[in-house]
Protein backbone atom coordinates (compact mmCIF):
# COMPACT_ATOMS: atom_id res chain seq x y z
CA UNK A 1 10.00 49.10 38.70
CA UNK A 2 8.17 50.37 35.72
CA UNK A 3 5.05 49.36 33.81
CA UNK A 4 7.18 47.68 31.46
CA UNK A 5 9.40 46.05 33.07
CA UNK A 6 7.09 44.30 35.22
CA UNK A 7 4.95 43.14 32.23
CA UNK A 8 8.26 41.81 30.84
CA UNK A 9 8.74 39.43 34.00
CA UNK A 10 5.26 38.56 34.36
CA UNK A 11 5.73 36.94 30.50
CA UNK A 12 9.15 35.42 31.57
CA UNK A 13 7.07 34.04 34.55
CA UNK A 14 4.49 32.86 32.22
CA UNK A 15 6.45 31.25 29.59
CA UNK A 16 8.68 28.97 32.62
CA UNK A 17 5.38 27.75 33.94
CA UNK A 18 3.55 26.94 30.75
CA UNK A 19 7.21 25.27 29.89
CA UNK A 20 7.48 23.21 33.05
CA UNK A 21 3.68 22.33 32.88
CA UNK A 22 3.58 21.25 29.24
CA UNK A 23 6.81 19.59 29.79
CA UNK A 24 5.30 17.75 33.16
CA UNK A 25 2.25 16.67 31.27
CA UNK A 26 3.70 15.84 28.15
CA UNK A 27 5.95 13.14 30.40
CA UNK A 28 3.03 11.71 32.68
CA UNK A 29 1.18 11.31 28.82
CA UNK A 30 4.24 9.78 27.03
CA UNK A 31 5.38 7.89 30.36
CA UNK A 32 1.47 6.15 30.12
CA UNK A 33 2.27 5.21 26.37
CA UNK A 34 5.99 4.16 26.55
CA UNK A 35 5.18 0.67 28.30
CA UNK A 36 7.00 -1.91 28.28
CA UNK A 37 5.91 -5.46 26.48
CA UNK A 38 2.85 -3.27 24.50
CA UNK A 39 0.19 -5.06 23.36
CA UNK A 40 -1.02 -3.48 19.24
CA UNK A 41 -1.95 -0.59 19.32
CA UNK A 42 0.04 1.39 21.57
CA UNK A 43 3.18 2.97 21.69
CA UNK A 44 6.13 1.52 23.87
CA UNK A 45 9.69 2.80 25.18
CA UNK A 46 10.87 1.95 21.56
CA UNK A 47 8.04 3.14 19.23
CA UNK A 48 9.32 0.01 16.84
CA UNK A 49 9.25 -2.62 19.35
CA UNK A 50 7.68 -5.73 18.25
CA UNK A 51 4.18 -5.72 19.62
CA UNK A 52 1.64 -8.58 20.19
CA UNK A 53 -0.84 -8.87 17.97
CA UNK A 54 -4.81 -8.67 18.97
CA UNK A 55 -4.94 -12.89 18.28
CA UNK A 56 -2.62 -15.01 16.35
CA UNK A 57 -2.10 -13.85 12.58
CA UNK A 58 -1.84 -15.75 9.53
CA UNK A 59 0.59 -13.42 7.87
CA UNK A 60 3.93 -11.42 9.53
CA UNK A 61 4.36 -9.10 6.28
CA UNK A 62 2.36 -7.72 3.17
CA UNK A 63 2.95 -6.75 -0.06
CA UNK A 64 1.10 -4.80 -1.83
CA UNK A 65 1.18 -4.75 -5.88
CA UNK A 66 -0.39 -1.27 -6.32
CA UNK A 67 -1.84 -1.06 -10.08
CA UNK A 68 -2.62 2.54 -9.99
CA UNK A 69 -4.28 3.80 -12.58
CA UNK A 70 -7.25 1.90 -12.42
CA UNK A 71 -6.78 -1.67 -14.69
CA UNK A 72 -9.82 -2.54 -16.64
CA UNK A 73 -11.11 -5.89 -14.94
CA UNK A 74 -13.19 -6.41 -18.31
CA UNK A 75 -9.79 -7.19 -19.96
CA UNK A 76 -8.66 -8.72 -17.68
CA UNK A 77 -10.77 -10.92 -15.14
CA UNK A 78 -14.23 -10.43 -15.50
CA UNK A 79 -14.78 -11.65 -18.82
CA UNK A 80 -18.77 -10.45 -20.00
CA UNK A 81 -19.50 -12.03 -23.68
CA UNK A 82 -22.77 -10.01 -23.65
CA UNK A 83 -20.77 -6.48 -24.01
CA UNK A 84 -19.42 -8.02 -27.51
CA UNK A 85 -23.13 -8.81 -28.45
CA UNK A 86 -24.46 -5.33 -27.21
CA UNK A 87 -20.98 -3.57 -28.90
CA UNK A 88 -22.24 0.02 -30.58
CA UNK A 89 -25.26 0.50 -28.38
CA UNK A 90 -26.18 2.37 -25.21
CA UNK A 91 -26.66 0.19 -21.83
CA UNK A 92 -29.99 0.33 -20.27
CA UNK A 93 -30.79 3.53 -18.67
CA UNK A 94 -32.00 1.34 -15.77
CA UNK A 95 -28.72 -0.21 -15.36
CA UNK A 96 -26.62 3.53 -15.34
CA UNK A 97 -29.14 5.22 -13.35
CA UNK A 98 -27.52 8.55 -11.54
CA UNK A 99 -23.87 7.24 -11.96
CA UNK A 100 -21.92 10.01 -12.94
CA UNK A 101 -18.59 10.00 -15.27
CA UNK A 102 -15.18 11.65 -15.03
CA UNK A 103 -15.32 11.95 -19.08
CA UNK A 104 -18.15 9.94 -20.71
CA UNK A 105 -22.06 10.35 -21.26
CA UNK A 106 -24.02 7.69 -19.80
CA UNK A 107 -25.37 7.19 -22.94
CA UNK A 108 -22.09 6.45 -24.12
CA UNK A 109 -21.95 3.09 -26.46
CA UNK A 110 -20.92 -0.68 -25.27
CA UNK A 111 -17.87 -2.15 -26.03
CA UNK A 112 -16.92 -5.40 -25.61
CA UNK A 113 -13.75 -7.27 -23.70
CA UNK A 114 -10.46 -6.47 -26.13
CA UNK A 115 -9.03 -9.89 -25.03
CA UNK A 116 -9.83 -13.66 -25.09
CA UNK A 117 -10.62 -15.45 -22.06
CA UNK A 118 -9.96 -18.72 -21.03
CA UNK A 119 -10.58 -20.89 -17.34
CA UNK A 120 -6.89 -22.13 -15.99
CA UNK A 121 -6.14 -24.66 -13.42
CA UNK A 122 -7.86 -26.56 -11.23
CA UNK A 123 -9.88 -24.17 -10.28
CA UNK A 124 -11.04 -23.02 -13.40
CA UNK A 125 -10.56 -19.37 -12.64
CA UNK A 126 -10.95 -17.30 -15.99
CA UNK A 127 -8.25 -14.93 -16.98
CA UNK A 128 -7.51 -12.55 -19.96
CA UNK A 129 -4.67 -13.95 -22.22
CA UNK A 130 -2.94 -10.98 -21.02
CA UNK A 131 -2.18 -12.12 -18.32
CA UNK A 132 -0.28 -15.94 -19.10
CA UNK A 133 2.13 -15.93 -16.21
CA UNK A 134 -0.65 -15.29 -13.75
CA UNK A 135 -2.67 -17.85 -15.58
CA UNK A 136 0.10 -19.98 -15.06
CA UNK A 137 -0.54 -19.69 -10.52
CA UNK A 138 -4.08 -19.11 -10.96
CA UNK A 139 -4.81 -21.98 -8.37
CA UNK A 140 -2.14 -20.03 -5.86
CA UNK A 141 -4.86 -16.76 -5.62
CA UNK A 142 -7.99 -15.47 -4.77
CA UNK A 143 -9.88 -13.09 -7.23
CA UNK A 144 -12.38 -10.97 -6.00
CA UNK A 145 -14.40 -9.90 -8.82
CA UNK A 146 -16.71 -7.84 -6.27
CA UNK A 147 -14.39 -4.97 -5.41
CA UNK A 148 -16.11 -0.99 -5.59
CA UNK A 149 -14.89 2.23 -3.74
CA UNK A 150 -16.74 5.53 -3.33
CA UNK A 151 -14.35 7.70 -5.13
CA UNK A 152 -14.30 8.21 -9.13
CA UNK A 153 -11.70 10.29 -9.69
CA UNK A 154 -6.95 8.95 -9.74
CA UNK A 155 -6.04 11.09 -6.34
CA UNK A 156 -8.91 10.32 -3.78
CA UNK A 157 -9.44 6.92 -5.35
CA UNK A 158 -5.91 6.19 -4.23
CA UNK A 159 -5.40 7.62 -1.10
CA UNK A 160 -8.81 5.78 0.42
CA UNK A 161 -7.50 2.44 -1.24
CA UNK A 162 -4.24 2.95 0.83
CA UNK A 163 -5.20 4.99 3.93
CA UNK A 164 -9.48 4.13 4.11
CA UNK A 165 -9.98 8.63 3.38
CA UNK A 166 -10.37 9.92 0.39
CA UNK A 167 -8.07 13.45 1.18
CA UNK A 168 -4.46 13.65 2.61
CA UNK A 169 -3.53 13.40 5.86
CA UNK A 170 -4.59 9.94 7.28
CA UNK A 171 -2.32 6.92 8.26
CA UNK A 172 -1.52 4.54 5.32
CA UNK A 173 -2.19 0.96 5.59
CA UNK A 174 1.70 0.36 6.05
CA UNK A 175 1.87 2.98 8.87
CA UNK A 176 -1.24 1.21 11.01
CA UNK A 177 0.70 -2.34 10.62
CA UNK A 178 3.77 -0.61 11.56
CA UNK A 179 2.24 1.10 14.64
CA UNK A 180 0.52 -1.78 15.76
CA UNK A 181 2.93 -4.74 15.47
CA UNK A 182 6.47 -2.58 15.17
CA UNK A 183 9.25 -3.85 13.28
CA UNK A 184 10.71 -6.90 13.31
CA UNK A 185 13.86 -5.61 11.71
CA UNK A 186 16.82 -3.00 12.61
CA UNK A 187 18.65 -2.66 9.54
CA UNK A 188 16.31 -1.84 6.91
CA UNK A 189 12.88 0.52 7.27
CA UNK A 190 10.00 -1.65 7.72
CA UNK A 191 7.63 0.32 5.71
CA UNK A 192 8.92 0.73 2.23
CA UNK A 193 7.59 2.10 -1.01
CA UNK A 194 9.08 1.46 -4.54
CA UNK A 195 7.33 3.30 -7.54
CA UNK A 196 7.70 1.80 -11.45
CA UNK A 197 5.59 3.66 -14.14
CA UNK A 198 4.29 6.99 -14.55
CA UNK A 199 3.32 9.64 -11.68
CA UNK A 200 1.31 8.87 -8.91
CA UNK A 201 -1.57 11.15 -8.47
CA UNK A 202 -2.17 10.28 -4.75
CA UNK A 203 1.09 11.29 -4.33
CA UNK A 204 3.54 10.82 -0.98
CA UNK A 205 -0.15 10.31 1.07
CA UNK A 206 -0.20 6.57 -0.61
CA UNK A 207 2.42 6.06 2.26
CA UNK A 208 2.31 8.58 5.10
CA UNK A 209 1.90 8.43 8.71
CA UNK A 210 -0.66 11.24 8.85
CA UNK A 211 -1.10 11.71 12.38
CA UNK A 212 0.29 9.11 13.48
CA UNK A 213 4.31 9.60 14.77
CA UNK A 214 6.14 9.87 11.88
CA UNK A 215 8.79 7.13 12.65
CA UNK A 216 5.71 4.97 11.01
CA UNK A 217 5.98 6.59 7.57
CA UNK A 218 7.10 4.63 4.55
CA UNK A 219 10.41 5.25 2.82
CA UNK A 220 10.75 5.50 -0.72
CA UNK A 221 13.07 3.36 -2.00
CA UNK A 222 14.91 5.08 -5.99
CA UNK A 223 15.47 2.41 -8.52
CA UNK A 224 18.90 3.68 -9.76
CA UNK A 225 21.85 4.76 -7.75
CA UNK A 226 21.70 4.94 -4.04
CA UNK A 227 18.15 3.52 -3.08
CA UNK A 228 17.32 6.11 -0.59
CA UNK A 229 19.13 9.73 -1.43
CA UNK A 230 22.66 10.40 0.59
CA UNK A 231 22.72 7.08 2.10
CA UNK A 232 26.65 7.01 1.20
CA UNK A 233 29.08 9.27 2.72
CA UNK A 234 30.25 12.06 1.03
CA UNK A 235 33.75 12.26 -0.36
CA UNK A 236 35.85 13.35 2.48
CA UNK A 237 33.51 12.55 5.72
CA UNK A 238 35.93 9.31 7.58
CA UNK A 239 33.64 6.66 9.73
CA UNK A 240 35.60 8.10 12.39
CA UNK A 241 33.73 11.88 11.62
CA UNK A 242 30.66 10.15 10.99
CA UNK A 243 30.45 8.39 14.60
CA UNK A 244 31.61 11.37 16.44
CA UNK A 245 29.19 13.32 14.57
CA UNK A 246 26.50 11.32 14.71
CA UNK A 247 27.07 10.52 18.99
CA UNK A 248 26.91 14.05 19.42
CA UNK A 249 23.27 14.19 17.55
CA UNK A 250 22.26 11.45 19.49
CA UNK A 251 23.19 13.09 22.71
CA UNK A 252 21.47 16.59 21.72
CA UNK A 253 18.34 14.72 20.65
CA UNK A 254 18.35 12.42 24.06
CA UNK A 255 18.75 15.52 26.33
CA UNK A 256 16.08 17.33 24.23
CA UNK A 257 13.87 14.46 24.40
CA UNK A 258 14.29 13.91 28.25
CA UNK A 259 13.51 17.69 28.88
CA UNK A 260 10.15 18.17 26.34
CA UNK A 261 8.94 14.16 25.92
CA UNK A 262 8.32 14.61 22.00
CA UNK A 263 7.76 11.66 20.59
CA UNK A 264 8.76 13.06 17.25
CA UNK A 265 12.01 13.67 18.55
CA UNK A 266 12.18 9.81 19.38
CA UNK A 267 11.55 9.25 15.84
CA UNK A 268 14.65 11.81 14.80
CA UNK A 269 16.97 9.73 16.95
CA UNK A 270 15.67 6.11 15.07
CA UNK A 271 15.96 8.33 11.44
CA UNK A 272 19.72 8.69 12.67
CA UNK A 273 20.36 5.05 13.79
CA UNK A 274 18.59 3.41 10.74
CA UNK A 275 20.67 5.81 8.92
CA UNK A 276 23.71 4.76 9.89
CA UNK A 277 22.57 0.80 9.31
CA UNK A 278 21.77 1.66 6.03
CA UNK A 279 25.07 2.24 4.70
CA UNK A 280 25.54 -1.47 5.42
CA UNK A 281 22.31 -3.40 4.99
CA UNK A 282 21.07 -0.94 1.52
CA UNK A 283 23.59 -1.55 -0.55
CA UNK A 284 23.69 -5.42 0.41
CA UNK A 285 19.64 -5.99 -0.30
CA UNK A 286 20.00 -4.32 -3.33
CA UNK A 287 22.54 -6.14 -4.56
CA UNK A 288 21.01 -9.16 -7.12
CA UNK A 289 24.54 -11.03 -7.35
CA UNK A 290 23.85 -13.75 -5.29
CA UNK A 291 20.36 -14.63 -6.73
CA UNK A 292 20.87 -17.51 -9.18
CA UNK A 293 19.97 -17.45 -12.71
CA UNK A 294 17.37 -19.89 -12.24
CA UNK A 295 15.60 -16.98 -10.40
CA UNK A 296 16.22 -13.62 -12.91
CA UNK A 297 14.96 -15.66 -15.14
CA UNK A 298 12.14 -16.61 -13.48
CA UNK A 299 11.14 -12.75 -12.32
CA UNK A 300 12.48 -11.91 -16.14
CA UNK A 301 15.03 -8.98 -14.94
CA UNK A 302 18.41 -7.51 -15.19
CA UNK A 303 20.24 -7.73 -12.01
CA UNK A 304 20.56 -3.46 -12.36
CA UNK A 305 18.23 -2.32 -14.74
CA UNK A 306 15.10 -0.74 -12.99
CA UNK A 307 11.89 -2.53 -13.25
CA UNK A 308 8.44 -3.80 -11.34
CA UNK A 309 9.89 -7.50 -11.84
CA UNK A 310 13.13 -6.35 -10.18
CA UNK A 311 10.81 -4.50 -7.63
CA UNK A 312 9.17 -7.52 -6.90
CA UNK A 313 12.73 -9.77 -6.42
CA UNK A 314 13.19 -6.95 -3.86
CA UNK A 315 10.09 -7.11 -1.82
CA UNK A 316 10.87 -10.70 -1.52
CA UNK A 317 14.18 -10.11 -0.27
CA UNK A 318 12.95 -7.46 2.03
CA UNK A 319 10.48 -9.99 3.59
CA UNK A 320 13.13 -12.02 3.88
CA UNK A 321 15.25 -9.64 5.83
CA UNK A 322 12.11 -8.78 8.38
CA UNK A 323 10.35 -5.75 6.48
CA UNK A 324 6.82 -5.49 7.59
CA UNK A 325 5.13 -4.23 4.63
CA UNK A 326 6.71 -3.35 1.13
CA UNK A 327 4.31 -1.62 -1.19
CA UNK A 328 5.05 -1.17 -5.10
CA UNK A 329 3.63 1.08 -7.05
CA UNK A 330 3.37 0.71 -10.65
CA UNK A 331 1.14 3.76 -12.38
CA UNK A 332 0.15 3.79 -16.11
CA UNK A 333 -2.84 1.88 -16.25
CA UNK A 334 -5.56 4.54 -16.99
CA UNK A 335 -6.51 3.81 -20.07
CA UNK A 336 -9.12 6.72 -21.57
CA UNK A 337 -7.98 5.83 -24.78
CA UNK A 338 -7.08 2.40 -26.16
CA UNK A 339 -7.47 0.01 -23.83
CA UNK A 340 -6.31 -2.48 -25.59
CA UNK A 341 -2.67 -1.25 -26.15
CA UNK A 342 -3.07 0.08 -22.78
CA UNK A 343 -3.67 -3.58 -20.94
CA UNK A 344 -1.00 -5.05 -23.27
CA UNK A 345 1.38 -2.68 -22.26
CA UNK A 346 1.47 -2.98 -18.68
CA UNK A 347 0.91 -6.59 -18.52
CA UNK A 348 3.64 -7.29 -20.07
CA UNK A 349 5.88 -4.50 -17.59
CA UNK A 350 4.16 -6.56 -14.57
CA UNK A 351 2.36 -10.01 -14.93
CA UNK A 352 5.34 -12.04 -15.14
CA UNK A 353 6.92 -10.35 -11.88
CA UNK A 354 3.35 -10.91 -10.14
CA UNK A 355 3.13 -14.57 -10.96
CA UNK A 356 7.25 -14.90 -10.32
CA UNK A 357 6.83 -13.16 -6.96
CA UNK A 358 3.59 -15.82 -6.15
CA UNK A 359 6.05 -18.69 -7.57
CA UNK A 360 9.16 -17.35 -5.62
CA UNK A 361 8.03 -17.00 -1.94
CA UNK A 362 6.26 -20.37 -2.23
CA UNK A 363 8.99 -22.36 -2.81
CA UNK A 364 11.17 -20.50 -0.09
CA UNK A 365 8.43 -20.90 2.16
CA UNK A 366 7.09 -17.76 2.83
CA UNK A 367 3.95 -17.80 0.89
CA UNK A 368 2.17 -18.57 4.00
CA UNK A 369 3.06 -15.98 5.81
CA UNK A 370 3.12 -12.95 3.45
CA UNK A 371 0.27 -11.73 1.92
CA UNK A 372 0.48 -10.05 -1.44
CA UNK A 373 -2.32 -8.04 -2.57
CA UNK A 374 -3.17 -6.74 -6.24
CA UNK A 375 -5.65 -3.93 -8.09
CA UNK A 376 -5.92 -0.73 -8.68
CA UNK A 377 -7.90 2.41 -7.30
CA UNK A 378 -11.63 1.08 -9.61
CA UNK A 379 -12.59 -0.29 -12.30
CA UNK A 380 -13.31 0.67 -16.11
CA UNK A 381 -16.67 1.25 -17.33
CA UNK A 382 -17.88 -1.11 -20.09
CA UNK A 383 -19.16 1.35 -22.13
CA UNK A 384 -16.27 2.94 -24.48
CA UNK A 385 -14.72 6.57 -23.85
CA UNK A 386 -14.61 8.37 -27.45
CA UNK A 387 -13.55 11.90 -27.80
CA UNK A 388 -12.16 13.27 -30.81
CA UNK A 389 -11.54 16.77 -29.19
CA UNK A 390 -8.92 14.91 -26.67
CA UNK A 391 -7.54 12.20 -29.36
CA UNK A 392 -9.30 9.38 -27.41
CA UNK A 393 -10.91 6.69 -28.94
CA UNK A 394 -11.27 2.60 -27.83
CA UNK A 395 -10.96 3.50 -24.16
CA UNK A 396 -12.46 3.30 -20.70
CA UNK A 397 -13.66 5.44 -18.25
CA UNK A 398 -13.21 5.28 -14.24
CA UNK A 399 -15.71 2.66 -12.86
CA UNK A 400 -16.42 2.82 -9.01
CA UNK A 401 -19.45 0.46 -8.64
CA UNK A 402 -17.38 -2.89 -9.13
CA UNK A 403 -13.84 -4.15 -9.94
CA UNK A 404 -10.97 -7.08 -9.34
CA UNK A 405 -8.09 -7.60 -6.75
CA UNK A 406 -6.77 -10.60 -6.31
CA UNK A 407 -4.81 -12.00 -3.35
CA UNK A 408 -2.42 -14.53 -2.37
CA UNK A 409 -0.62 -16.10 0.71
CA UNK A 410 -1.20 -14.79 4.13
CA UNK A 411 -3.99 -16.72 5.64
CA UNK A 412 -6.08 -16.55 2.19
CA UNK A 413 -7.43 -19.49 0.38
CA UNK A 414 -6.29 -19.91 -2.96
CA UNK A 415 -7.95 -21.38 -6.35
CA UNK A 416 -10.91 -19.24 -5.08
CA UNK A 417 -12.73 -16.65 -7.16
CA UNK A 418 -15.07 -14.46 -5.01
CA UNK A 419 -17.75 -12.25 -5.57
CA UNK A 420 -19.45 -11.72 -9.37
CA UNK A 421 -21.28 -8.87 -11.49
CA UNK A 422 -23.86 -8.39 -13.70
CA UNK A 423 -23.63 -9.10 -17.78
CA UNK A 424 -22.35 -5.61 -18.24
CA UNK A 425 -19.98 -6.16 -15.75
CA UNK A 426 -21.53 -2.66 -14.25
CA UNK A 427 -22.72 -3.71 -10.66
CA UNK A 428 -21.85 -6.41 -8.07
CA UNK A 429 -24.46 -8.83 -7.51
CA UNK A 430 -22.94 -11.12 -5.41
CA UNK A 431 -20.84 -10.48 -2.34
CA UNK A 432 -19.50 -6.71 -2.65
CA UNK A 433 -16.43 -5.77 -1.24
CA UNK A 434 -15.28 -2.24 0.05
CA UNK A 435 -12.60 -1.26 0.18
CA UNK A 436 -12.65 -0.71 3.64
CA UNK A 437 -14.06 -4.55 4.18
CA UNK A 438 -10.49 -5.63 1.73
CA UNK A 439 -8.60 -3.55 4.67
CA UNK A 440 -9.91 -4.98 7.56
CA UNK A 441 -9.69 -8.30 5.59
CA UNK A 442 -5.74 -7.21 5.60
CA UNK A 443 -5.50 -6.29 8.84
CA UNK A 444 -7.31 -9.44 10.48
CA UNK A 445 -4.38 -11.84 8.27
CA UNK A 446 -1.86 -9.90 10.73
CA UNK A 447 -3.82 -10.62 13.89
CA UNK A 448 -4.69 -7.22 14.36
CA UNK A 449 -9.22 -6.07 14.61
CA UNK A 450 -9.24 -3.32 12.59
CA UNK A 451 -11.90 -1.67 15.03
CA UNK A 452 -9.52 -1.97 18.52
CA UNK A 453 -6.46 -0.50 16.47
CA UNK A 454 -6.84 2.98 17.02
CA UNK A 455 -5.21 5.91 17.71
CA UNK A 456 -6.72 8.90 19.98
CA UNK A 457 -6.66 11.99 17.42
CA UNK A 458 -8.50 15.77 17.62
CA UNK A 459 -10.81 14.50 20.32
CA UNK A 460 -11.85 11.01 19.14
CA UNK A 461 -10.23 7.59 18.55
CA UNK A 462 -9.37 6.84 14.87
CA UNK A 463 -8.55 3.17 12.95
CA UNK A 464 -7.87 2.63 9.45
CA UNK A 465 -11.62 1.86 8.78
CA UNK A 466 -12.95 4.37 10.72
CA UNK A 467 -16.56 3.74 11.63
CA UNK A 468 -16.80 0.86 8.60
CA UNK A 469 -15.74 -2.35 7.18
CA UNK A 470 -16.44 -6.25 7.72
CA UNK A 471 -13.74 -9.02 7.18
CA UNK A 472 -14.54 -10.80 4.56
CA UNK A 473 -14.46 -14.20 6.35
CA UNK A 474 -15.57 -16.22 3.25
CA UNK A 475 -11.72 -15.87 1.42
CA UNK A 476 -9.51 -16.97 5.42
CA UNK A 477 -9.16 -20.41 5.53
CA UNK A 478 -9.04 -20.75 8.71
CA UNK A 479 -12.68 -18.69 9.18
């Protein structure tokens, strides 16, 4: 036997052991995860099993009204009379200090709120009169006027708002819920993402699994046709083909999972089953026909024309079908120039389907348990953004240190309004919220501690928060 030869079958020799020992540790690992009757947090035998929660939840599902874009809270909840009295002149260099700006000077001039407030309901809670319909269920949410982030700038600002890091690649809020309480439904994805608007700068991180398996991902519902792409059989392809096809998959994917205990190849056999549910449950949830009149006209849609109010009749219908978290995405809202026409705009493309959605679970009884969540990435700045070289003029630039979400449903108590700013509307001086404090807030509604959900990652155990974040006990009503 040559030299060659015998190097050749010491690397067959190799490869068969590394194979058999990766393949015998991967199964002792997987075989510790795959347990039956998991507890959150951990994988089980079906990664979508329905887990138990940490403690008893207020909420079961969450939607999440994504304003991306960044809405200016001084048009529309934090109203700050002083910025019309100081309109034309610079703010206090002792109120700026270091902040810095995507586009404007810190000595850039005030200008004041573009709308007229007014307090609504029992509660008294002041909104913008761009915003009627949510004036309208004022006393059915929680503002929190309190809200600031660490990023400044569309794409990191939106990824840490949905996945707690400001760069690509960690879970999304929808993944953690879906790996630690699975799904609670077998005919439609449990995590999914419908997008009204413009682009989204965060892009397809908004709803990934990052590292997580990727059966947790969300899936991106379209808003014309076929709501996820080749969902219908091609012209030509019988059930009968389809079934024998897809049983033969299914056995190629069990043997291959059997023999190398990949969990991704777990999530290739669900892709396949929910698949092939989907040709029967998709085209049923998205069709409006047996929603009364009473209700389009209450969310203010067509029963096929895409829009966020027809996004929003979905998400309720979704709930109502099981789907864990629904997350809708409506971009347009940065408003460097023109705030004013900017606000008006996409108020009117979204605040009657907000309020209609509030309006809508409540009286089928679900408002309890869902939680719906809405705001953007930040805030605007009060001082105006003016740049003839770009054609701006009357707008606002990106404001980190202190903006509004509002809640509702879920465990939260309503008619509340919840933290405050200064006169400039520039810094929180009562009760901040970060962002990571809104997502343990989140997270805590669904009976889940947002520090014991974790997942073991690159040598350490990760969560959502990471090492960060306080539930904001304050806004539960049962804290």
């Amino acid at each position: 036997m040559n030299l060659q030869e015998t190097s050749a079958i010491h690397q067959q020799r190799r490869r068969y052991f590394l194979t058999q020992c990766s393949s015998g540790l991967g199964a002792i690992a997987l075989a510790g995860l795959l347990s039956d009757d998991a507890p959150a947090g951990t994988l089980s035998a079906d990664p979508l099993a329905v887990r138990r929660p940490h403690f008893p939840g207020t909420a079961k599902a969450v939607i999440h009204l994504f304003m991306a874009g960044a809405p200016s809270q001084l048009e529309l909840f934090d109203n700050k009379p002083l910025l019309t009295e100081l309109s034309g002149k610079p703010l206090p260099p002792s109120v700026i200090g270091g902040q810095r700006y995507a586009f404007i000077q810190p000595d850039a001039a005030v200008m004041g709120p573009q709308f007229r407030f007014a307090k609504h309901g029992r509660s008294g809670a002041e909104i913008s009169s761009a915003m009627p319909h949510l004036s309208s269920i004022v006393d059915d949410v929680c503002l929190i006027r309190s809200m600031h982030t660490d990023q400044f700038n569309h794409a990191p600002a939106q990824i840490f708002m949905n996945t707690g890091f400001s760069q690509p690649g960690r879970p999304s809020l929808g993944a953690w819920l879906l790996y630690g309480l699975g799904s609670e439904t077998r005919d439609l994805p449990s995590f999914v993402v419908m997008s009204t608007g413009d682009g989204i700068s965060g892009g397809t991180a908004l709803w990934s699994s990052g590292f997580l398996p990727t059966i947790y991902t969300g899936v991106q519902f379209r808003s014309q046709g076929d709501p996820i792409l080749n969902v219908t059989s091609p012209h030509g392809v019988s059930d009968a083909l389809q079934h024998e096809t897809f049983s033969l998959i299914n056995q190629l994917n069990r043997h291959r999972l059997a023999k190398v205990s990949d969990p991704e190849i777990a999530t290739r056999i669900a892709s396949f089953e929910m698949a092939a549910r989907l040709q029967v449950s998709a085209p049923e949830l998205m069709d409006l026909s047996s929603e009364t009149e009473d209700t389009l006209k209450l969310y203010g849609c067509e029963p096929q024309t895409p829009s966020f109010a027809r996004a929003c009749l979905l998400a309720r219908r979704m709930v109502q079908r099981g789907v864990r978290y629904v997350s809708i995405i409506h971009s347009g809202w940065d408003a460097h120039s023109n705030v004013k026409s900017n606000v008006e705009k996409n108020s009117k493309n979204t605040d009657q389907g907000s309020a209609a959605l509030i309006s809508d679970l409540k009286r089928h009884g679900m408002l309890d348990d869902t939680l719906v969540v809405w705001g953007g990435e930040f805030g605007r700045t009060p001082m105006v953004e003016s740049n003839p070289a770009l054609g701006r003029a009357a707008g606002r630039d990106h404001h980190p240190q202190a903006f509004t979400v509002w809640l509702a449903g879920g465990g939260i108590k309503p008619g509340m309004t919840f933290g405050a700013t200064d006169d400039f509307g520039f810094h929180v001086t009562e009760n901040p919220v970060h962002i990571h404090d809104l997502q343990a807030t989140i997270l805590h509604c669904l009976g889940l501690d947002h520090e014991r959900l974790t997942f073991h990652h690159a040598g350490r155990d990760f969560r959502l928060t990471d090492v960060h974040g306080e539930v904001v006990k304050q806004i539960l009503l049962n804290a």
